[in-house]
Protein backbone atom coordinates (compact mmCIF):
# COMPACT_ATOMS: atom_id res chain seq x y z
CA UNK A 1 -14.02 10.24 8.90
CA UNK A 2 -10.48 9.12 9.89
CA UNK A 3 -9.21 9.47 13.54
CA UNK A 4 -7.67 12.86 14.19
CA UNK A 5 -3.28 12.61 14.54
CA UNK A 6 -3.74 14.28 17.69
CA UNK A 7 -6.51 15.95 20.03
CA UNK A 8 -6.04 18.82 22.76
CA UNK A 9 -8.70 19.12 25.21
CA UNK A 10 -9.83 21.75 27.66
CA UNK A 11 -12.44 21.45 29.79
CA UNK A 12 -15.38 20.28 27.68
CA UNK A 13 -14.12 21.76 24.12
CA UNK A 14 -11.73 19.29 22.10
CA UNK A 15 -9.45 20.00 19.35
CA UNK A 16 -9.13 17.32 16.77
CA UNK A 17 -5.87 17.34 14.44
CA UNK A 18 -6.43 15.36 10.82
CA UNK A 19 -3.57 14.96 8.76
CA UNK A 20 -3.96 14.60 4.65
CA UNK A 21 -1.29 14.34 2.35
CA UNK A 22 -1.47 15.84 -1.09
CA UNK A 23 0.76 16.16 -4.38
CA UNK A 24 0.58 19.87 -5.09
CA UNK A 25 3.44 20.66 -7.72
CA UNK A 26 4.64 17.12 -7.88
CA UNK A 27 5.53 17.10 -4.31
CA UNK A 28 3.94 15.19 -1.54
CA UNK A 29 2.31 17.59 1.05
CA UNK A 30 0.95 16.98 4.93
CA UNK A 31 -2.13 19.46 4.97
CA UNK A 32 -4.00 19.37 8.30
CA UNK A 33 -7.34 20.18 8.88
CA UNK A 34 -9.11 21.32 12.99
CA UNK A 35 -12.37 20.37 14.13
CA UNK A 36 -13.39 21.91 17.27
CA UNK A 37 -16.69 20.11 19.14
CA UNK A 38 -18.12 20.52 23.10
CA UNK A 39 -18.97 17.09 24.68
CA UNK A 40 -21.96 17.34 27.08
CA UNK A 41 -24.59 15.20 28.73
CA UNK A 42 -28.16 14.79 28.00
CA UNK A 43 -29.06 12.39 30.97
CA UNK A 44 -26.80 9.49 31.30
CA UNK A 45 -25.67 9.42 27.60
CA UNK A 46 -22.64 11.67 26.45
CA UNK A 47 -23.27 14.00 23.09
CA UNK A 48 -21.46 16.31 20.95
CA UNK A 49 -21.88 19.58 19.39
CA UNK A 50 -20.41 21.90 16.92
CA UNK A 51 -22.24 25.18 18.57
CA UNK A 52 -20.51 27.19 20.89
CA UNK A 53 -21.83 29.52 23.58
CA UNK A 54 -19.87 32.75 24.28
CA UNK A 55 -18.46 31.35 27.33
CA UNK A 56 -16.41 28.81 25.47
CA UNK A 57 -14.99 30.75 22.96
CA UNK A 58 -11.90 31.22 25.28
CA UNK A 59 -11.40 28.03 25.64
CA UNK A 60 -11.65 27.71 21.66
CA UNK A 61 -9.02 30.55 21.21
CA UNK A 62 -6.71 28.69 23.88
CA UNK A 63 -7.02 25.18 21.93
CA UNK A 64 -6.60 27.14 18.38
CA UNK A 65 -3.46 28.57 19.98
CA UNK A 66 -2.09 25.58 21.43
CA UNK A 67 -2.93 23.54 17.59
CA UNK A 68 -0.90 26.60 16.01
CA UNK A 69 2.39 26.23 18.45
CA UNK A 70 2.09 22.41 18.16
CA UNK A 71 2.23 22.26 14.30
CA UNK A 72 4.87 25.52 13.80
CA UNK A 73 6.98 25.17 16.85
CA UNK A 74 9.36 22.68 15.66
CA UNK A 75 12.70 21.19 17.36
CA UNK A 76 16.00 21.96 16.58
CA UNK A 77 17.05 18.56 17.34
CA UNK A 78 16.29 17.25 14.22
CA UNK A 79 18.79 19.41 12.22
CA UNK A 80 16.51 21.26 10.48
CA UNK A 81 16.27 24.61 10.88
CA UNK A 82 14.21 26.21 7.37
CA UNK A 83 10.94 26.57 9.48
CA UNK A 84 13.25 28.78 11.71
């Protein structure tokens, strides 16, 4: 897999951003993709999981948010204002 464009952590939950681009009606498009995975230890070595407990679907809802701002909340700095 490649390595994510950006990741957003809280607590032991981690948001991974992948980027792809795509030619969908002869135009070049950035599609992204969001993995969501809990880090935890099992004696001294560090593992990952893709299950969730109810307690950490908060924390799930808060990264999902915080993915959703990052990618649609743009600047107006950059003169563009069509996403407006």
């Amino acid at each position: 897999m490649s390595r994510p464009e950006s990741k957003f952590r809280c607590g032991p939950i981690t948001a991974s951003l992948f980027a792809d681009g795509r030619v969908i009606n002869g135009e070049m498009v950035k599609l992204y993709s969001i993995t969501f995975d809990k880090a935890y230890k099992d004696g001294p070595e560090w593992k990952h999981t893709h299950s969730f407990v109810t307690e950490d679907l908060l924390k799930i809802a808060i990264l999902a948010d915080t993915v959703y701002r990052h990618l649609r909340l743009r600047s107006t700095d950059d003169g563009d204002e069509s996403d407006a």
